[in-house]
Protein backbone atom coordinates (compact mmCIF):
# COMPACT_ATOMS: atom_id res chain seq x y z
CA UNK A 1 -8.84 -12.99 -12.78
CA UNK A 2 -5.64 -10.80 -11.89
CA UNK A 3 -2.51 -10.87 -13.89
CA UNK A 4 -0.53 -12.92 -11.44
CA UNK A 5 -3.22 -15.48 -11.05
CA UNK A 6 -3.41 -16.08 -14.71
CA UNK A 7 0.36 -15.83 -14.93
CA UNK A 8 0.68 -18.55 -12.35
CA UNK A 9 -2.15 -20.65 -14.34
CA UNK A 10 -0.47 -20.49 -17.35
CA UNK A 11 2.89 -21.67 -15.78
CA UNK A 12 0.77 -24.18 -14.01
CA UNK A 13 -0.47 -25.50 -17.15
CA UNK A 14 3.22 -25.61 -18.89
CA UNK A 15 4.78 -27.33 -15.77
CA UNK A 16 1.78 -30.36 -16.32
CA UNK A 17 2.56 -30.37 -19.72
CA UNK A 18 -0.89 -29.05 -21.05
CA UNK A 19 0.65 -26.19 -22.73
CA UNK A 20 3.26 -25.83 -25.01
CA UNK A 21 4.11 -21.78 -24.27
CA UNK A 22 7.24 -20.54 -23.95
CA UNK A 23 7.78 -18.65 -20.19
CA UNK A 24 8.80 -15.71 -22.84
CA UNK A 25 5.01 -15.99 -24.27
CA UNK A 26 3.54 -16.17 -20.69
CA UNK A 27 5.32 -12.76 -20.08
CA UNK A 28 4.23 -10.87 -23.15
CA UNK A 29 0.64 -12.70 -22.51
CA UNK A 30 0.14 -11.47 -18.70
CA UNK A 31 2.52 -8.62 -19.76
CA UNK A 32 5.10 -9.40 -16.83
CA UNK A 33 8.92 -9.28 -17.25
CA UNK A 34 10.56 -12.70 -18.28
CA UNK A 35 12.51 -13.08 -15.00
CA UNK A 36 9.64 -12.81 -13.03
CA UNK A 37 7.59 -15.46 -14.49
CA UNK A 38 10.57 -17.40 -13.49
CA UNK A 39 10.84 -16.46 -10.45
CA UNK A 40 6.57 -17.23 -10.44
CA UNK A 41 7.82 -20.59 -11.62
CA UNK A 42 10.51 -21.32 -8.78
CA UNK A 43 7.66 -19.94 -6.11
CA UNK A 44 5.29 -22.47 -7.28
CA UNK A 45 7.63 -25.49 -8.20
CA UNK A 46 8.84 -24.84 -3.93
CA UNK A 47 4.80 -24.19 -3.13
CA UNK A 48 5.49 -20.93 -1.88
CA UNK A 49 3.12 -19.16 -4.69
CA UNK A 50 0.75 -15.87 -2.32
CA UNK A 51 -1.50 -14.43 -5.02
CA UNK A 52 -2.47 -11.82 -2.23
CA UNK A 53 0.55 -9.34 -0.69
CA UNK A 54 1.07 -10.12 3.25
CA UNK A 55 0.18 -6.28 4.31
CA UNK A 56 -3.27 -6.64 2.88
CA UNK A 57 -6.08 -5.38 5.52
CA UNK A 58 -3.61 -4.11 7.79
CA UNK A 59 -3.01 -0.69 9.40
CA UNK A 60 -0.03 1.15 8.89
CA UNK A 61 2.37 1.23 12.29
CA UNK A 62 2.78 5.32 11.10
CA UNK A 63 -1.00 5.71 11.56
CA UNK A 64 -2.36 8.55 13.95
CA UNK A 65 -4.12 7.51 16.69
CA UNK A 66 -7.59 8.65 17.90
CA UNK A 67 -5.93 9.80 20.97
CA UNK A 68 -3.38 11.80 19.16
CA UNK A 69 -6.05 13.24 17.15
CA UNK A 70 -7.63 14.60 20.18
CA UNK A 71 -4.51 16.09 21.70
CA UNK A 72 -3.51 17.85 18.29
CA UNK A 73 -7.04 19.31 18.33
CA UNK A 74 -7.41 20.40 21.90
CA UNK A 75 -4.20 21.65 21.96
CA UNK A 76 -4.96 23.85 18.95
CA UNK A 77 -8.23 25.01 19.81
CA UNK A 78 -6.39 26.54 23.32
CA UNK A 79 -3.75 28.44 21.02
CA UNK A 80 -4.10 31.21 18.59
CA UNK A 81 -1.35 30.76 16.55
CA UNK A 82 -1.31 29.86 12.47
CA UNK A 83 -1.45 26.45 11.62
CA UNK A 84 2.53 26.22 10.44
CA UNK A 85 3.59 27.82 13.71
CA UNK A 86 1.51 25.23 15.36
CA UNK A 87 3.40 22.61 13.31
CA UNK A 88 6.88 23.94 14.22
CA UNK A 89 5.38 24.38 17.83
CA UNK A 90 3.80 20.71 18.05
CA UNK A 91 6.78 18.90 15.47
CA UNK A 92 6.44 14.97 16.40
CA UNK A 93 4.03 15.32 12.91
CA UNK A 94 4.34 16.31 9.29
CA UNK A 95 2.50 19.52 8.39
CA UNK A 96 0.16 17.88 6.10
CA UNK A 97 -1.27 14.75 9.47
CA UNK A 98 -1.67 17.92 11.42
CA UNK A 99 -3.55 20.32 8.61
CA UNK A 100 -5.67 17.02 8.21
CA UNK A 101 -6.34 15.98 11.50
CA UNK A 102 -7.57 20.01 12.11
CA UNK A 103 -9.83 20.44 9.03
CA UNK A 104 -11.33 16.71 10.49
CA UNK A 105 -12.52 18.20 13.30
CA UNK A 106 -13.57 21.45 11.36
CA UNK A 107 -10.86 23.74 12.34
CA UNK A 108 -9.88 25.00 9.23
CA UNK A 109 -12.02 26.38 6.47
CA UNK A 110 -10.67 26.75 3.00
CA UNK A 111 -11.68 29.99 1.18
C-alpha cells in the first residue's frame, strides 16, 4: 500500500470514529506534512480523493515524433558537418533530442 493510500485510510478511519489519532500522528505515521493530511481530509470529506496523478500513462505533448526522428536522421546522414553544428544548423531541438535521436539510429559511436 502507498503512503497516500494509507494516509487516506487512516483519515478514513478517524472521520468514522474508529480511530482516535491525531491528523498530527497520521503525518508523522505516513510521514506527510500536517497541512496536507488536511488538505487529504477536505479531498475526501468533498469525495474528490485520486490516489493515482491524472498524467499517468500519458505521453508528453514535448515528445519527438517518429516522423521527426526520420527527418533529423536523413537530414544528417546527407551532411558532413559535427553534430553541434548540426544542432545550431537544425535548432527547433535541444542538443541532447538530437545527439539521442542520432546515436538511435547508430550515427554516433562513443569512443
Amino acid at each position: 500500500m502507498g503512503r497516500k493510500a494509507e494516509a487516506v485510510e487512516l483519515i478514513n478511519k478517524k472521520l468514522a470514529g474508529q480511530s482516535f489519532l491525531s491528523y498530527q500522528e497520521i503525518a508523522t505515521i505516513t510521514g506527510y506534512h500536517p497541512k496536507y493530511i488536511l488538505k487529504l481530509k477536505k479531498e475526501i470529506l468533498h469525495n474528490e480523493i485520486h490516489l493515482e496523478h491524472g498524467n499517468k500513462n500519458r505521453k508528453p505533448v514535448n515528445t519527438i515524433t517518429e516522423q521527426e526522428k526520420k527527418y533529423i536522421v536523413d537530414l544528417y546522414r546527407r551532411s558532413n558537418v559535427s553534430i553541434r553544428k548540426f544542432c545550431k544548423f537544425y535548432g527547433k531541438r535541444s542538443y541532447s533530442c538530437i545527439y539521442n535521436v542520432l546515436k538511435e539510429a547508430d550515427l554516433i559511436h562513443r569512443n
